[in-house]
N, C-alpha and C. Protein backbone atom coordinates (compact mmCIF):
# COMPACT_ATOMS: atom_id res chain seq x y z
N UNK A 1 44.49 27.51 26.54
CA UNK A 1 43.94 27.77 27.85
C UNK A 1 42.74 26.84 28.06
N UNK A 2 42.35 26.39 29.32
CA UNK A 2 41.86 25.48 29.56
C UNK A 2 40.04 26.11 30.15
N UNK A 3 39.13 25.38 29.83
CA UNK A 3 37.55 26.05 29.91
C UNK A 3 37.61 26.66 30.84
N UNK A 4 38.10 26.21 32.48
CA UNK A 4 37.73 26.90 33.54
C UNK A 4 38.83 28.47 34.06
N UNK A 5 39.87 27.74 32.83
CA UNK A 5 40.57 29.49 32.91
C UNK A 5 39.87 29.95 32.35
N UNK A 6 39.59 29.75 31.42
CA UNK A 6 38.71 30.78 30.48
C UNK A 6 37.56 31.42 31.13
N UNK A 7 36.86 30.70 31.98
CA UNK A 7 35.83 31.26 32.08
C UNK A 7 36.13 32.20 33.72
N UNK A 8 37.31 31.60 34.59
CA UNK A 8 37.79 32.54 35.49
C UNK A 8 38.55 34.31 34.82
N UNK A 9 39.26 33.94 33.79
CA UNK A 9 39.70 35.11 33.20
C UNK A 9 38.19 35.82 33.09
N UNK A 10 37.13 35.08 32.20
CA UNK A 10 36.28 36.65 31.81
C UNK A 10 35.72 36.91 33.17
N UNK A 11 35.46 36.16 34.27
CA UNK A 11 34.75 36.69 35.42
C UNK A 11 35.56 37.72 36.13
N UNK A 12 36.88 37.93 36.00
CA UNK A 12 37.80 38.60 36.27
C UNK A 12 37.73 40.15 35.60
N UNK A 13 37.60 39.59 34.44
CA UNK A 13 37.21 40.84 33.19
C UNK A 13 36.24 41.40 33.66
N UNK A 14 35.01 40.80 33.53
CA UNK A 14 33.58 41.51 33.31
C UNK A 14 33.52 42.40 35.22
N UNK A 15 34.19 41.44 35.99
CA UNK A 15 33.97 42.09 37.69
C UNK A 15 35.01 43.70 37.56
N UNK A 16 36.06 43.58 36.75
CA UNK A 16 37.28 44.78 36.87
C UNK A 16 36.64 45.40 36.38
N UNK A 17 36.06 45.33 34.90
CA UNK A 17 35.25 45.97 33.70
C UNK A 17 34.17 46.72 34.30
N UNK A 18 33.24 46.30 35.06
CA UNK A 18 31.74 46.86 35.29
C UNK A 18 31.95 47.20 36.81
N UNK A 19 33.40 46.74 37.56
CA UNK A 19 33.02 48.00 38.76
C UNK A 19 33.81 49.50 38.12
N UNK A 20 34.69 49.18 37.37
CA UNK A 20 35.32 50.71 36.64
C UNK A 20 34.20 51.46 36.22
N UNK A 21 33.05 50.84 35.78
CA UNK A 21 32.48 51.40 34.67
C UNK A 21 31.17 51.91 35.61
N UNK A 22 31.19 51.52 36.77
CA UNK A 22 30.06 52.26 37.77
C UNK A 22 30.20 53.36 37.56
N UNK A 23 28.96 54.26 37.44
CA UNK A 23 28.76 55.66 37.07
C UNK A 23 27.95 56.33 38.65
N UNK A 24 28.52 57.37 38.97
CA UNK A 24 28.73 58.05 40.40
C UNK A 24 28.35 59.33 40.16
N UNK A 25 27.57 60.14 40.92
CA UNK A 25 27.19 61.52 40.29
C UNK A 25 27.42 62.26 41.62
N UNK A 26 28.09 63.59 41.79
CA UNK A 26 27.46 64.60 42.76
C UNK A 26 26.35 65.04 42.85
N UNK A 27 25.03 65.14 44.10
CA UNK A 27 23.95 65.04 44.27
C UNK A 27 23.93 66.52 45.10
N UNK A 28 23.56 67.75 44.76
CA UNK A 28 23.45 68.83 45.63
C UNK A 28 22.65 68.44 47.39
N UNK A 29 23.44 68.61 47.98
CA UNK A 29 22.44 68.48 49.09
C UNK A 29 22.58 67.07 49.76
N UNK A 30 23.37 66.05 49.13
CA UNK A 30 23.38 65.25 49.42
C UNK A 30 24.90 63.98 49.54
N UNK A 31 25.63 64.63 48.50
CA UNK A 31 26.69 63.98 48.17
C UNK A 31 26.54 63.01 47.11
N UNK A 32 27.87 61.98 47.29
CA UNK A 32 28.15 60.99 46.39
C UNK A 32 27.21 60.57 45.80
N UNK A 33 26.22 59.77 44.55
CA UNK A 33 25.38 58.29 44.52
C UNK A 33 25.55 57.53 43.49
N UNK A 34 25.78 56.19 43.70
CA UNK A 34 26.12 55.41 42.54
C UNK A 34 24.55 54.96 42.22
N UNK A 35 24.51 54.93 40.88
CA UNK A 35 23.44 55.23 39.79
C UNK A 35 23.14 53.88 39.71
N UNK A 36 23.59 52.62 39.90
CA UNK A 36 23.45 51.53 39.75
C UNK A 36 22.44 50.52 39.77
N UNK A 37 21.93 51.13 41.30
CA UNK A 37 20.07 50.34 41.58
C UNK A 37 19.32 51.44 40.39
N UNK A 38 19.82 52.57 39.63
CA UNK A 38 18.47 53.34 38.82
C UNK A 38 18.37 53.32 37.71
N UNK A 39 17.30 53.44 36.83
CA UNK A 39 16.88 53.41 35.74
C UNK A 39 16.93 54.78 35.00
N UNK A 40 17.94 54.97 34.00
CA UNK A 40 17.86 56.34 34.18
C UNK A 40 18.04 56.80 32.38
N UNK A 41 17.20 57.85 31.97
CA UNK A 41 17.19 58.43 30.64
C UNK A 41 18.06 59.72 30.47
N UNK A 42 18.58 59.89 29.03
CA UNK A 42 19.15 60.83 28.88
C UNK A 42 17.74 61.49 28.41
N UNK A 43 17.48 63.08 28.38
CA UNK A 43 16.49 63.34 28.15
C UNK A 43 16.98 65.08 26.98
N UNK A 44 16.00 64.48 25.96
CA UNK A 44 16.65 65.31 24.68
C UNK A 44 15.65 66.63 24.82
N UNK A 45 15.48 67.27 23.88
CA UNK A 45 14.71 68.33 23.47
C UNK A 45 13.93 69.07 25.15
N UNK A 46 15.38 69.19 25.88
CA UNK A 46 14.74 70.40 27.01
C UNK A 46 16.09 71.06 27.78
N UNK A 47 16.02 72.20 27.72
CA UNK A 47 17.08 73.30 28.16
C UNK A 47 17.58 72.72 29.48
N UNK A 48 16.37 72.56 30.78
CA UNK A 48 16.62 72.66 31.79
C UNK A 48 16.73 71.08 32.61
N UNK A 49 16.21 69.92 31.84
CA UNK A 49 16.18 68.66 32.40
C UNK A 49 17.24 67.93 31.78
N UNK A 50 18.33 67.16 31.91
CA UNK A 50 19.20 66.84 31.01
C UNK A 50 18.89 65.33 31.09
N UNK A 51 18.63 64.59 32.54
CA UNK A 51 18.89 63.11 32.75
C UNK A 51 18.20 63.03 33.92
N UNK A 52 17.49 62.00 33.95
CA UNK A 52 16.69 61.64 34.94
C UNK A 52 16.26 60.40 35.12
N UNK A 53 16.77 59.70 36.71
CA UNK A 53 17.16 58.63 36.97
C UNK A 53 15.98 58.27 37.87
N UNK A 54 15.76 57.05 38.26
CA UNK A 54 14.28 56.83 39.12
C UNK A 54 14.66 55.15 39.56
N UNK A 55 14.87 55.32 41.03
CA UNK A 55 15.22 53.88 41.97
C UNK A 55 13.46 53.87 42.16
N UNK A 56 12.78 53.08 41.29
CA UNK A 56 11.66 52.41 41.97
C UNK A 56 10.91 51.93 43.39
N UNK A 57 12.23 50.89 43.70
CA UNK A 57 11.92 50.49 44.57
C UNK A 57 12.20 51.28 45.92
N UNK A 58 12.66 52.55 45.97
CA UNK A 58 13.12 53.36 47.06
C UNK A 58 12.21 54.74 46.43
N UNK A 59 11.24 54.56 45.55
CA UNK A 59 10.08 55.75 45.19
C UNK A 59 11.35 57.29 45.18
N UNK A 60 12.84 57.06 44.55
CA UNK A 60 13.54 57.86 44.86
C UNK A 60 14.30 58.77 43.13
N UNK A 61 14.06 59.79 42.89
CA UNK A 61 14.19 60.06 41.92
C UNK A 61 16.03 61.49 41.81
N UNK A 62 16.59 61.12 40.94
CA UNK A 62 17.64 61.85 40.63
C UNK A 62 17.24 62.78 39.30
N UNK A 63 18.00 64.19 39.44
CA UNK A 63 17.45 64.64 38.15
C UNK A 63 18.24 66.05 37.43
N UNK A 64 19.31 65.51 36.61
CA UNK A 64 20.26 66.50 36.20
C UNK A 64 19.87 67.71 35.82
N UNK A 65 19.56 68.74 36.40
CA UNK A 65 18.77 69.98 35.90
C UNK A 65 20.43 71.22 35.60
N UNK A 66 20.15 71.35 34.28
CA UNK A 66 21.68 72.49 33.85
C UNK A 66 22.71 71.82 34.55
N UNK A 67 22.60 70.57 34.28
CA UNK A 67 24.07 69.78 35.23
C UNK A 67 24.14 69.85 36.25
N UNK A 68 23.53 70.19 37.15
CA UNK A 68 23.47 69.72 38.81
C UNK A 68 22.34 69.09 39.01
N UNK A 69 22.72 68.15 39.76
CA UNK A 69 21.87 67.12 40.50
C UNK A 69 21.17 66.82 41.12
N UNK A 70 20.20 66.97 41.49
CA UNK A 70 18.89 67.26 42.65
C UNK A 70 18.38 65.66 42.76
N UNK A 71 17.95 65.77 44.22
CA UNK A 71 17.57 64.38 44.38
C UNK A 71 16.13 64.70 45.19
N UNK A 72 14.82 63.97 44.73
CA UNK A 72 13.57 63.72 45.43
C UNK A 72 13.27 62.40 46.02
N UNK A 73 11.92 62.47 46.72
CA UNK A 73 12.07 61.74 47.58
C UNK A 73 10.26 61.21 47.67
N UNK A 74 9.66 59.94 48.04
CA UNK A 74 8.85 60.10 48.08
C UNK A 74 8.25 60.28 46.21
N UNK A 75 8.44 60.06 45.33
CA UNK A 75 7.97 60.15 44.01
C UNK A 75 7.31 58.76 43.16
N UNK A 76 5.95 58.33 43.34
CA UNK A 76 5.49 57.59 43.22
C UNK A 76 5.89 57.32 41.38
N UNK A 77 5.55 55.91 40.92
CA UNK A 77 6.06 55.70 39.46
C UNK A 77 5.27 56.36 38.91
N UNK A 78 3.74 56.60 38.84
CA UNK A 78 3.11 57.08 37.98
C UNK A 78 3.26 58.97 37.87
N UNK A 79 3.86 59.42 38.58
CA UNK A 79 4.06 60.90 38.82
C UNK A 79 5.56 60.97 37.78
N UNK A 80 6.57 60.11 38.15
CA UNK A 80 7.89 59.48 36.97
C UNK A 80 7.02 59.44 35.86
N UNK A 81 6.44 58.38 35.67
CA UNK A 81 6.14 58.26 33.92
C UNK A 81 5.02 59.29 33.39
N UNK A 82 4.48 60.53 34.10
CA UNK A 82 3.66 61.33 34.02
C UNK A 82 5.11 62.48 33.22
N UNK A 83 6.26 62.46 34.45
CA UNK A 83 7.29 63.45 33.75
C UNK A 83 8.06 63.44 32.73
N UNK A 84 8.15 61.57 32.07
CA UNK A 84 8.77 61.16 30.78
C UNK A 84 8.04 61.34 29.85
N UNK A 85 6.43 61.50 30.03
CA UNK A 85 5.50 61.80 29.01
C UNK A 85 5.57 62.95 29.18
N UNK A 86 5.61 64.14 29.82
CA UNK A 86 5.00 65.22 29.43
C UNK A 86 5.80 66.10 28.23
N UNK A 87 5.77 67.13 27.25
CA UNK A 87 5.76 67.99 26.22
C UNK A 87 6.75 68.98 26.98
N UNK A 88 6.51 69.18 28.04
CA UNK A 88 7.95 70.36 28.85
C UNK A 88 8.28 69.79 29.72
N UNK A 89 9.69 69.00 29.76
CA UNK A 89 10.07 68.71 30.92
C UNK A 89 10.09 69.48 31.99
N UNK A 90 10.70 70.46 31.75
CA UNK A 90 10.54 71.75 32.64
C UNK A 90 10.03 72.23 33.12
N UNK A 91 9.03 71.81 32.70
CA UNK A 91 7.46 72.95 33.34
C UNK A 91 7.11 72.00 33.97
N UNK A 92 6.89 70.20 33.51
CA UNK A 92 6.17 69.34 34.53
C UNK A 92 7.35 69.44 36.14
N UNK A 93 8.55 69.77 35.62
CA UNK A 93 9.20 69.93 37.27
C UNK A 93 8.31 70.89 38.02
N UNK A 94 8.89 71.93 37.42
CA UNK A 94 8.33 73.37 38.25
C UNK A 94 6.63 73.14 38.42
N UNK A 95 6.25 72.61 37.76
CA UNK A 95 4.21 71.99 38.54
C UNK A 95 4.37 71.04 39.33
N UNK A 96 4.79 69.80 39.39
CA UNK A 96 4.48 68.82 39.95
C UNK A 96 6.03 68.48 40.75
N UNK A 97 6.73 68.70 40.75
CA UNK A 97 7.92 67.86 41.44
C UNK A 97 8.33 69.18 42.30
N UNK A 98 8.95 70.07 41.88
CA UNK A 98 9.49 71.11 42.62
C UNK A 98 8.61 71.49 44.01
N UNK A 99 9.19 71.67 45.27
CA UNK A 99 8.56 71.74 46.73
C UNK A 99 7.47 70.80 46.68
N UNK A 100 7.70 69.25 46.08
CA UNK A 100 6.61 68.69 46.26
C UNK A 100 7.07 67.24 47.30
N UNK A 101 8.29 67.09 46.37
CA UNK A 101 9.09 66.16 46.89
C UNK A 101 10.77 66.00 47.31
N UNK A 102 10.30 67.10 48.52
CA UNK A 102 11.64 67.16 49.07
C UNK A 102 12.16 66.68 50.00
N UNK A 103 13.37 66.08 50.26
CA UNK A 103 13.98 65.10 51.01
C UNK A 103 14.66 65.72 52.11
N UNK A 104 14.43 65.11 52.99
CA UNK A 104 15.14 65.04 54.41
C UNK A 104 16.34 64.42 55.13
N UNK A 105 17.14 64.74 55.12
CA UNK A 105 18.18 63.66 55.65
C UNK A 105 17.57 62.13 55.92
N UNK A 106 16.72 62.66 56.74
CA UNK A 106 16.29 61.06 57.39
C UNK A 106 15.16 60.35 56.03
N UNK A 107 14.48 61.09 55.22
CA UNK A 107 13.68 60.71 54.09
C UNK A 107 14.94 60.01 53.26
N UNK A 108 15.92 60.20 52.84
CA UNK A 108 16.52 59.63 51.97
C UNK A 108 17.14 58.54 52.14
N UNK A 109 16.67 57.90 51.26
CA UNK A 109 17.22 56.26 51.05
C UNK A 109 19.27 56.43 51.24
N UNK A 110 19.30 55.28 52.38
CA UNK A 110 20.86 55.15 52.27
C UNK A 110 21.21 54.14 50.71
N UNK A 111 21.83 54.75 50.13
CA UNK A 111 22.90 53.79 49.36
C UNK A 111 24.59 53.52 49.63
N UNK A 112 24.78 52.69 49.34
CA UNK A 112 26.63 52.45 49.97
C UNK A 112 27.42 52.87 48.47
């Protein structure tokens, strides 16, 4: 096979490969969202926070609580890296995030 097949085959690969492999979540309240623009941790040692995802640039945070999905709005980075540091995930929700940063139809960032 010749270089520029080669290198059309893997662009072929890696484009089939990594749109399959887009990861899509149900969002209570909101529907569909592909995870793609977010930065997102699996998060160990807490009952109630499982994974929690954070689009920077849209100050927009996702956050698997007992496997459903909640989405905020309005969540500045340092309030994020305040909730990856804290000792209870759980508890920094229920203090600082819960009725703090809640989204509005019109508050929430469109994604396609």
């Amino acid at each position: 096979m010749t270089q520029p097949m080669q290198i059309l085959c893997a662009a072929v690969l890696l484009t089939t490969f990594g749109a399959a492999h887009a990861e899509r979540v149900y969002v209570k309240a909101r529907g569909e969202v592909d995870l793609t623009p977010f930065r997102c941790e699996n998060v160990a040692r807490s009952e109630n926070v499982k994974r929690l995802c954070y689009d920077e640039r849209e100050n927009y945070v996702l956050v698997s609580l007992k496997g459903i999905w909640y989405h905020f709005c309005h969540v500045p980075p340092t309030t994020v890296s305040g909730w990856k540091r804290a000792s209870s995930k759980g508890r920094y929700y229920n203090d600082v995030i819960r009725g703090n940063f809640d989204c509005s139809d019109a508050s929430a960032p469109a994604y396609k």
